[in-house]
C-alpha atoms as a PDB file:
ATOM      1  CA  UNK A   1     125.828 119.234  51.292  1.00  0.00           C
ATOM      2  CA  UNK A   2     123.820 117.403  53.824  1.00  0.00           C
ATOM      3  CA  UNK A   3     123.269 113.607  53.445  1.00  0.00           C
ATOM      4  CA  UNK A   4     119.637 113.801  55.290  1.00  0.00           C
ATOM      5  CA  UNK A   5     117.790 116.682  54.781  1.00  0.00           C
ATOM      6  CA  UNK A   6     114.402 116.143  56.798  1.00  0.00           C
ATOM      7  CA  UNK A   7     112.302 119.384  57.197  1.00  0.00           C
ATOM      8  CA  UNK A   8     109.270 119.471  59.403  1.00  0.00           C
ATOM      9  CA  UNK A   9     108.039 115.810  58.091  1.00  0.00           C
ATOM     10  CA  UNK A  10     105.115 113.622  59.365  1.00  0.00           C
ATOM     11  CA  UNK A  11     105.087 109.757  58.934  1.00  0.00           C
ATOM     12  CA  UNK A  12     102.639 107.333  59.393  1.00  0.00           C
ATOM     13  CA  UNK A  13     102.316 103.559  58.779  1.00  0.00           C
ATOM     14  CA  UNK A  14      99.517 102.175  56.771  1.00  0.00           C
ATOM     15  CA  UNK A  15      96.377 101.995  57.886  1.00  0.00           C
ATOM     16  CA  UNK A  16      97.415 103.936  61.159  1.00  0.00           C
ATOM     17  CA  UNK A  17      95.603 107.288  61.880  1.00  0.00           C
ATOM     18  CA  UNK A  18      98.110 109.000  64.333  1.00  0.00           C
ATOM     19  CA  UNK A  19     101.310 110.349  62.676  1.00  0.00           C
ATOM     20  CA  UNK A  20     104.511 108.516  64.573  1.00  0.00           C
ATOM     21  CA  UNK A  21     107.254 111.210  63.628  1.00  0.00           C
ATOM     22  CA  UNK A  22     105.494 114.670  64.148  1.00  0.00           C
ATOM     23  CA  UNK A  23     107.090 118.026  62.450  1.00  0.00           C
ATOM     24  CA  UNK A  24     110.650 117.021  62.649  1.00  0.00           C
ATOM     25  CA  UNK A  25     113.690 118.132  61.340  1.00  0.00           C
ATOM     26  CA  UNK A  26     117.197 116.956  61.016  1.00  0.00           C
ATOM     27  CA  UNK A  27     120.289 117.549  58.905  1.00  0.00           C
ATOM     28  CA  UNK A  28     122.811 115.342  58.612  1.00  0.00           C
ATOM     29  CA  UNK A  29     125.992 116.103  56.703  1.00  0.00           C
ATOM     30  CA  UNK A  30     129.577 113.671  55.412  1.00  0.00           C
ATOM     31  CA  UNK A  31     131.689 112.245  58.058  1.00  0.00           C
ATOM     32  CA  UNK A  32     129.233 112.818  61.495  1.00  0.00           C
ATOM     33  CA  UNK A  33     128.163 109.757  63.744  1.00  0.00           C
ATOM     34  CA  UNK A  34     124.504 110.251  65.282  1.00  0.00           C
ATOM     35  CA  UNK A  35     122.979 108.485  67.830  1.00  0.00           C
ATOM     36  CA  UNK A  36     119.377 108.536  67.941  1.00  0.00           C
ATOM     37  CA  UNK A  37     118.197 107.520  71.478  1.00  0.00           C
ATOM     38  CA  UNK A  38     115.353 107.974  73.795  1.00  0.00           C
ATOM     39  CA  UNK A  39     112.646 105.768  75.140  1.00  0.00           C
ATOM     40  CA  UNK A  40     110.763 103.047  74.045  1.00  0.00           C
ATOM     41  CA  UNK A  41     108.062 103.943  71.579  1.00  0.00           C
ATOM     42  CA  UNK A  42     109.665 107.694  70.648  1.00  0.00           C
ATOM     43  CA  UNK A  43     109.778 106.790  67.109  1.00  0.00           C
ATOM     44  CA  UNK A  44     113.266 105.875  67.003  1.00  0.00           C
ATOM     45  CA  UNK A  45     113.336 102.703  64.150  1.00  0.00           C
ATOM     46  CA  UNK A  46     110.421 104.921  62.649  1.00  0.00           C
ATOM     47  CA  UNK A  47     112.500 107.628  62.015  1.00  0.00           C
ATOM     48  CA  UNK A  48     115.223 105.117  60.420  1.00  0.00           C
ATOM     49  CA  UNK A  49     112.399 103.827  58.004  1.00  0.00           C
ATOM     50  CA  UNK A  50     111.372 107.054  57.136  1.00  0.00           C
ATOM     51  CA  UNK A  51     114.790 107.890  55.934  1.00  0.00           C
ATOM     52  CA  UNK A  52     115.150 104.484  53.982  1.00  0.00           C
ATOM     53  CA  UNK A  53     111.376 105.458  52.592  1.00  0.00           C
ATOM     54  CA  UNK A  54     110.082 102.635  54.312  1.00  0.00           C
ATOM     55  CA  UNK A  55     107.387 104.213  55.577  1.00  0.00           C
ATOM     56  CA  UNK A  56     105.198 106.867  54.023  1.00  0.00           C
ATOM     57  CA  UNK A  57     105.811 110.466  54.734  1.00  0.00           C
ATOM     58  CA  UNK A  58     102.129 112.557  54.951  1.00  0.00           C
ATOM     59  CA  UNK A  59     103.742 115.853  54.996  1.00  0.00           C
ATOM     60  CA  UNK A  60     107.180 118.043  55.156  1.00  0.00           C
ATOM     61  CA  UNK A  61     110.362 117.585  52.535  1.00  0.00           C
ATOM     62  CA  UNK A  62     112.614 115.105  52.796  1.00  0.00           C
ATOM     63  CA  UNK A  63     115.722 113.845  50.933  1.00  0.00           C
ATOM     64  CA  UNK A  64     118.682 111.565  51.309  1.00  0.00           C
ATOM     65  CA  UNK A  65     121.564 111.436  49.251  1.00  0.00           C
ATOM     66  CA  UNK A  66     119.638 114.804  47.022  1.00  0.00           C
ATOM     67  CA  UNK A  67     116.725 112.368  46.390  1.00  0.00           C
ATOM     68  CA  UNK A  68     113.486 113.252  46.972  1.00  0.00           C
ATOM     69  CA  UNK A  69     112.462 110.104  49.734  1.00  0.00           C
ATOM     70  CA  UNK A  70     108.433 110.483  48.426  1.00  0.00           C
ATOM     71  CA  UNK A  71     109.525 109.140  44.874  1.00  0.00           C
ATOM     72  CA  UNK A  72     112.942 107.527  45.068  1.00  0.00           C
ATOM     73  CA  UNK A  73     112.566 104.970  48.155  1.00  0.00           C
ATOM     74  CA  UNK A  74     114.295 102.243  45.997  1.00  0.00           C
ATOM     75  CA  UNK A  75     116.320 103.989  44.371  1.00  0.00           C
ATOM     76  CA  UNK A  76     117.890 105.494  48.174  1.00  0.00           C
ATOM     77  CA  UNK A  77     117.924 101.896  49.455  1.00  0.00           C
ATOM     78  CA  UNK A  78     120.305 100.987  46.857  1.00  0.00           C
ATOM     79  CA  UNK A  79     122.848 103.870  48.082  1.00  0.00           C
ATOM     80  CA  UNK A  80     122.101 103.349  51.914  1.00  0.00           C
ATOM     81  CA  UNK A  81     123.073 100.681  54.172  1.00  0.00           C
ATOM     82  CA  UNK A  82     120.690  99.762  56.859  1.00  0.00           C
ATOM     83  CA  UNK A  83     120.830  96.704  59.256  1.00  0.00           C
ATOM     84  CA  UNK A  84     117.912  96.417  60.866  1.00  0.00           C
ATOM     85  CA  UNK A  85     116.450  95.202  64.323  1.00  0.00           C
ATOM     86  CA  UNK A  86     115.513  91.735  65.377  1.00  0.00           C
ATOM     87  CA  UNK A  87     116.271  89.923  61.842  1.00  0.00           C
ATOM     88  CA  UNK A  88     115.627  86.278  62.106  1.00  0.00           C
ATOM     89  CA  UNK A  89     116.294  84.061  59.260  1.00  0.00           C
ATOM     90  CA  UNK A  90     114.740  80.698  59.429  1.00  0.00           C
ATOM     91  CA  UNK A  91     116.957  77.361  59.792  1.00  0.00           C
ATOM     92  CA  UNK A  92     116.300  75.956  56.169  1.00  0.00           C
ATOM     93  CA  UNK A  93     116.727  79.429  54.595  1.00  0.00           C
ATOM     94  CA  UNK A  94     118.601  77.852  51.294  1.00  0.00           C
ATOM     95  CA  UNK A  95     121.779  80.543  51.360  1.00  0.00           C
ATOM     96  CA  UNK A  96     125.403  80.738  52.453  1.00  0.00           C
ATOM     97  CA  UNK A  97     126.719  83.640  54.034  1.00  0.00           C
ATOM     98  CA  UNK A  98     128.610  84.811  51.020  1.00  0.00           C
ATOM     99  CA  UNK A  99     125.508  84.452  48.864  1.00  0.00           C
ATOM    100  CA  UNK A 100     123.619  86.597  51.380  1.00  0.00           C
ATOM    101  CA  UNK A 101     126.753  89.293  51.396  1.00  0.00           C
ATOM    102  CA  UNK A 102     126.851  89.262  47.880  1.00  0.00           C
ATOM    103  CA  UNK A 103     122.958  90.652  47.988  1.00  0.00           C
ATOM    104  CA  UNK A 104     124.571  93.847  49.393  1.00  0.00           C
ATOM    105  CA  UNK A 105     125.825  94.196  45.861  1.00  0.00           C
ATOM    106  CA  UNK A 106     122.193  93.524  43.766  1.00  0.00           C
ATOM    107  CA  UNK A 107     121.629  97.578  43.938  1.00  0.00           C
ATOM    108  CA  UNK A 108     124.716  98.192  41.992  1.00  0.00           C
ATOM    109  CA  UNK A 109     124.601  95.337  39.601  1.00  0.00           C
ATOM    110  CA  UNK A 110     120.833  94.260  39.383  1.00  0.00           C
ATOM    111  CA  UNK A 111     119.457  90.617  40.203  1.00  0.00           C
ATOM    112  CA  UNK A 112     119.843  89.571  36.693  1.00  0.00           C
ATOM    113  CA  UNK A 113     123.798  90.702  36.259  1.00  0.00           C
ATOM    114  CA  UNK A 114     126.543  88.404  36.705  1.00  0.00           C
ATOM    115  CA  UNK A 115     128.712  89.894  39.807  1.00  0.00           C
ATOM    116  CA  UNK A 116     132.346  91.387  38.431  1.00  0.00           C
ATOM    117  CA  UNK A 117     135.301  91.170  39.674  1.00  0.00           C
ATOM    118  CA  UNK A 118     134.853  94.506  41.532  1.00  0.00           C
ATOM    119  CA  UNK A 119     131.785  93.156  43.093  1.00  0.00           C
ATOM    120  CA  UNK A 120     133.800  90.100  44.130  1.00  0.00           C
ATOM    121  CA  UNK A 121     136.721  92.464  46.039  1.00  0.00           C
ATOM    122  CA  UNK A 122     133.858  94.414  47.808  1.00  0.00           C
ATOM    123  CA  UNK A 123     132.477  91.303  48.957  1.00  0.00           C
ATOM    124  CA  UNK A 124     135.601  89.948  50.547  1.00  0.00           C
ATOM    125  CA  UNK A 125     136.570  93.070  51.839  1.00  0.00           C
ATOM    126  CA  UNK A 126     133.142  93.277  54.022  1.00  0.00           C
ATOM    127  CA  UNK A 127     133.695  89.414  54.836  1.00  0.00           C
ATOM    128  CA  UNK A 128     136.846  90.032  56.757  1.00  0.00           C
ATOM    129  CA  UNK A 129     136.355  93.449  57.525  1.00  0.00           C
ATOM    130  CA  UNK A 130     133.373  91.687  60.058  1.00  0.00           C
ATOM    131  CA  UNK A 131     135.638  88.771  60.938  1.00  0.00           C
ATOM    132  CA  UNK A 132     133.215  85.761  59.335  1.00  0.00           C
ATOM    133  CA  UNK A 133     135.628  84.355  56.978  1.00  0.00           C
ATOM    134  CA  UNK A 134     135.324  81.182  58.563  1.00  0.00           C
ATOM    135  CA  UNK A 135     131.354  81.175  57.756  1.00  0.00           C
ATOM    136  CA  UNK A 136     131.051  82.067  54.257  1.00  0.00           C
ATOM    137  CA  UNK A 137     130.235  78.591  53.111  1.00  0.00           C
ATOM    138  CA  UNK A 138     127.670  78.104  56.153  1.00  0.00           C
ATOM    139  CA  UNK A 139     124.096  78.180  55.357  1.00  0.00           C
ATOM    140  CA  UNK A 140     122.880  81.361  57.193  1.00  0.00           C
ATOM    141  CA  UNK A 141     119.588  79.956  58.712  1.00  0.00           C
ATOM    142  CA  UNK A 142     122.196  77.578  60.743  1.00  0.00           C
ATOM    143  CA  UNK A 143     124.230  80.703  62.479  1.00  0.00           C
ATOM    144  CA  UNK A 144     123.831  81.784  66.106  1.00  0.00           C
ATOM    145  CA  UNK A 145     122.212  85.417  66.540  1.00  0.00           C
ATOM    146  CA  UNK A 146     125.525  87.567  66.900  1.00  0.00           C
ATOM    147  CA  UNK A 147     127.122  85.539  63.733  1.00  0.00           C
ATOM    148  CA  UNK A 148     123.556  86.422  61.595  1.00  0.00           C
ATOM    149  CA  UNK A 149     124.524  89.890  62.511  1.00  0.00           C
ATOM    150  CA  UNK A 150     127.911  90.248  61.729  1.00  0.00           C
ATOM    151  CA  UNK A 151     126.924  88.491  57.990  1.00  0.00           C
ATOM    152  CA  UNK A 152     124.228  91.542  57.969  1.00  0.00           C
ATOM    153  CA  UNK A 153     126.694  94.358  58.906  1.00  0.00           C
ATOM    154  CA  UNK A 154     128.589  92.324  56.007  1.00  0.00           C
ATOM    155  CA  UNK A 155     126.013  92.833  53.685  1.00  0.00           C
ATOM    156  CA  UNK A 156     125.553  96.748  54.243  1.00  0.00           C
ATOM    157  CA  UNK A 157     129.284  97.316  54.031  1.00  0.00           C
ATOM    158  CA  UNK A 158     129.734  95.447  50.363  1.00  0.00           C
ATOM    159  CA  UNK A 159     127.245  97.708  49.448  1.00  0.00           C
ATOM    160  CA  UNK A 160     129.749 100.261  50.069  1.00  0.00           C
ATOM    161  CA  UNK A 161     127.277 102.541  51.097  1.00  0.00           C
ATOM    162  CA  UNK A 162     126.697 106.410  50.890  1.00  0.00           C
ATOM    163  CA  UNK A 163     125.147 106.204  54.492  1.00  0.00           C
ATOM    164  CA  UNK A 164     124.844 103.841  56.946  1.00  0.00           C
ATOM    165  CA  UNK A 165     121.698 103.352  59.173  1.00  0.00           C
ATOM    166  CA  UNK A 166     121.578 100.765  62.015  1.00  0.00           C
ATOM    167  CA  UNK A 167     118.734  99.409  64.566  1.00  0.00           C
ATOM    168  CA  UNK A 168     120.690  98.431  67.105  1.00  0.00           C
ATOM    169  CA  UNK A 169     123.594  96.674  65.383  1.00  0.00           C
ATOM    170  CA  UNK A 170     124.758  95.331  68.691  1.00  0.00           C
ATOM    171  CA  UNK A 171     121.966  93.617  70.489  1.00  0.00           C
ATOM    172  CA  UNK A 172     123.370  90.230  69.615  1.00  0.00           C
ATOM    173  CA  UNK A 173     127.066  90.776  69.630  1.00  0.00           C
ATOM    174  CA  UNK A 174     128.999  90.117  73.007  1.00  0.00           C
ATOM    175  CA  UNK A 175     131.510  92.795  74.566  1.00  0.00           C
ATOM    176  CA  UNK A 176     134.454  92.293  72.556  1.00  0.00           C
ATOM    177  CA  UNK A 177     132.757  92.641  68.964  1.00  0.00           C
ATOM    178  CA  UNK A 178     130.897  95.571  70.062  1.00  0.00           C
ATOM    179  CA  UNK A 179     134.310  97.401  70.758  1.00  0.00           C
ATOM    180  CA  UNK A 180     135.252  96.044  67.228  1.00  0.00           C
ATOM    181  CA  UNK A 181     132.371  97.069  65.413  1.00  0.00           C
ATOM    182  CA  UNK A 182     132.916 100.340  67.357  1.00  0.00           C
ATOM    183  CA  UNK A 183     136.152 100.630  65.437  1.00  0.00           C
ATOM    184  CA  UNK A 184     134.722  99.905  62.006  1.00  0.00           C
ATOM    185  CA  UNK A 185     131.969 102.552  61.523  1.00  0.00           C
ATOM    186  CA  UNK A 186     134.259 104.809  63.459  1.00  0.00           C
ATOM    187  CA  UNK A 187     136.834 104.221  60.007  1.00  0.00           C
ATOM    188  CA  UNK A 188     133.431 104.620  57.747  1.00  0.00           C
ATOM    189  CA  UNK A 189     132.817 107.506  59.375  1.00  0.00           C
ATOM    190  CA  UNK A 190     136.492 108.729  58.838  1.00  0.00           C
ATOM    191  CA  UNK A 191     136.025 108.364  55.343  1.00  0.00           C
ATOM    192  CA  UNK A 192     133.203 110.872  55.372  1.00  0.00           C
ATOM    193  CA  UNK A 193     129.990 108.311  55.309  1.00  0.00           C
ATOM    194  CA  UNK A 194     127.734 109.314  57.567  1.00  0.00           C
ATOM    195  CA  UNK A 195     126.484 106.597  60.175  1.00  0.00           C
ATOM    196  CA  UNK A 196     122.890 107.258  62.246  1.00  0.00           C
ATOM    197  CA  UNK A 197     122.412 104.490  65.015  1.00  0.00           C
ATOM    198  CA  UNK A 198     119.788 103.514  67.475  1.00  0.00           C
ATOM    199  CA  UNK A 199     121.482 102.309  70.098  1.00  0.00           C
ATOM    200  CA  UNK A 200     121.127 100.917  73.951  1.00  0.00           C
ATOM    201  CA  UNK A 201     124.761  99.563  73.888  1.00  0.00           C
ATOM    202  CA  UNK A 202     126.269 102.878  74.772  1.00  0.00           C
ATOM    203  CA  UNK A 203     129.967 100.971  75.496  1.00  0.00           C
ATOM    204  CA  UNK A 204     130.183 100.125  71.558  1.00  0.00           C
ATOM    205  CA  UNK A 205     130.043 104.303  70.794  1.00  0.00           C
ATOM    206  CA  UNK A 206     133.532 106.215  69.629  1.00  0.00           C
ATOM    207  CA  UNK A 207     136.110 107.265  72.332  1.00  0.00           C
ATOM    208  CA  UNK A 208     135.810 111.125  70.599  1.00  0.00           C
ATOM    209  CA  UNK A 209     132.372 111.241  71.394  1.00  0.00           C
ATOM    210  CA  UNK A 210     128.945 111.529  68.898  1.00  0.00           C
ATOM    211  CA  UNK A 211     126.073 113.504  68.245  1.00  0.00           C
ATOM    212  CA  UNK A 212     123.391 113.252  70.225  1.00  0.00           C
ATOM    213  CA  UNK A 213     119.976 113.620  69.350  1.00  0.00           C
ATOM    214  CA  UNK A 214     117.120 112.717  71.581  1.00  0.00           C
ATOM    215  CA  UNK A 215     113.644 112.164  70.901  1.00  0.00           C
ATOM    216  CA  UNK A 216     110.484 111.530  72.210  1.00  0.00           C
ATOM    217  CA  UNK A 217     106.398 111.176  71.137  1.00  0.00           C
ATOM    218  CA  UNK A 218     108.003 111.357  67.359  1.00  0.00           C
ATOM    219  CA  UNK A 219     110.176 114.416  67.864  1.00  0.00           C
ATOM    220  CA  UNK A 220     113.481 115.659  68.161  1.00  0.00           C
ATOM    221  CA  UNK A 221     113.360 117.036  71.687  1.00  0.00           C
ATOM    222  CA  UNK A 222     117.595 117.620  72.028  1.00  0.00           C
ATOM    223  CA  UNK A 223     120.358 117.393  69.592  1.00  0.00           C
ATOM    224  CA  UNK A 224     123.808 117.774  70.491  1.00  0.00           C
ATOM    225  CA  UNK A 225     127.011 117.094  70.582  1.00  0.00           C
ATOM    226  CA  UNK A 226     128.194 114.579  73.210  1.00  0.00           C
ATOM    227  CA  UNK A 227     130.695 112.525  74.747  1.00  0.00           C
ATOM    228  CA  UNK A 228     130.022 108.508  75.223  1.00  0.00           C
ATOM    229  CA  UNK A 229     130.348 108.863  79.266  1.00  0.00           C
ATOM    230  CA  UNK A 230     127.302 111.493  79.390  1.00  0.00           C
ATOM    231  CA  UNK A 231     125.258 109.983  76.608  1.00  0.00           C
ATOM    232  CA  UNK A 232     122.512 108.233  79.481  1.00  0.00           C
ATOM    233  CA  UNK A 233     122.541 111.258  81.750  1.00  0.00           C
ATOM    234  CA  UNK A 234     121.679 113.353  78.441  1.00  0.00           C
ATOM    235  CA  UNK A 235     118.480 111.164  77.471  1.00  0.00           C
ATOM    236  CA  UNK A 236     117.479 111.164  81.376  1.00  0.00           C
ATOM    237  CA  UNK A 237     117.570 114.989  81.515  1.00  0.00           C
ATOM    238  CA  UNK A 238     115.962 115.605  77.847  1.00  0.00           C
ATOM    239  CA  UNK A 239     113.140 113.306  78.412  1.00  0.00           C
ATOM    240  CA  UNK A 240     112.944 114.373  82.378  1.00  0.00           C
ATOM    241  CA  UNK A 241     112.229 118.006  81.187  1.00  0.00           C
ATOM    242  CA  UNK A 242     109.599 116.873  78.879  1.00  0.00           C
END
């Protein structure tokens, strides 16, 4: 059973007259790690946000996790992780880390449900599994970039997700937590959730290699598989030919 099951789908953001994602289709099944690169302005985060049903699809069939994106956008956000690109939260933003972890949890429990103890264990377990034990009790508007993001990727793994999308999860993170991030959606991805990444940082992709897939003007123009040495040379050539 495929995870994403996108066929021939146009998106568009409100108010905009031009489709961004034109006719494109992609399957994406348990346990695969995609890359999604290509140039600026290709549609990459669009194609993310049309997943999440963040942004309205005009034509074409679409689900994720066997819902039907059109009329169960919430209801897939709940079940899919997504860290997102340039996040900024604002210095007197009134939460601690933990709280803001613990909001990873809200689709499984609701806003007005006291957390359980299982909610409690899934919220640790993301805390050290991204190293921030130390900040849990740190308002989150008073963290550096990189340490925002790690409490995000923290927030999308206590959700304990079905899928996991991510906008560049590693623009803010130096060398050495890129290479352990690497190793931590590698192990999601071992236990058969599917990750889909945008991605510049090519050094923070598995050692066995990824799949591939290309795309440019808002469509899929190469999809393959690939190992992390030829990922650049792959976008050069696919977007050279076109």
């Amino acid at each position: 059973m495929s995870i994403i099951e996108l066929n021939g789908i146009y998106t568009a953001y409100e108010g905009g007259d031009k489709p961004v994602i034109k006719d494109l289709s992609l399957k994406v099944g348990r346990g695969e790690f995609v890359v999604i690169g290509g140039p600026n302005g290709a549609g990459k985060t669009t194609l993310l946000e049309s997943i999440n049903g963040l942004v309205k699809i005009t034509h074409g069939s679409a689900k994720v996790c066997g819902l039907d994106v059109r009329r169960s956008g919430p209801d897939i956000r709940k079940r899919a992780g997504y860290v997102i690109q340039n996040f900024y939260f604002d210095p007197f933003t009134p939460f601690t880390v933990e709280q803001v972890v613990m909001m990873g949890r809200y689709g499984r429990l609701g806003f007005f449900n006291r957390p359980s103890e299982e909610d409690h264990r899934a919220v640790d377990r993301a805390i050290r599994l991204a190293g921030i034990e130390d900040l849990v009790n740190k308002p989150i508007g008073t963290l550096s970039g990189g340490q925002q993001q790690k409490a995000m990727i923290a927030h999308n793994l206590a959700k304990e997700p079905d899928l996991m999308l991510l906008d560049e999860p590693f623009s803010n993170l130096d060398f050495n937590s890129r290479e352990y991030f690497k190793g931590v959606f590698e192990d999601i991805v071992r236990k058969g959730t599917p990750v889909v990444m945008v991605s510049h940082a090519f050094d923070g992709l598995p050692d066995t290699g990824v799949r591939l897939v290309v795309m440019e003007g808002g469509r899929i123009i190469s999809d393959m598989a690939c190992r992390v040495g030829e990922v650049e040379g792959v976008i050069r050539k696919a977007c050279a030919v076109c």
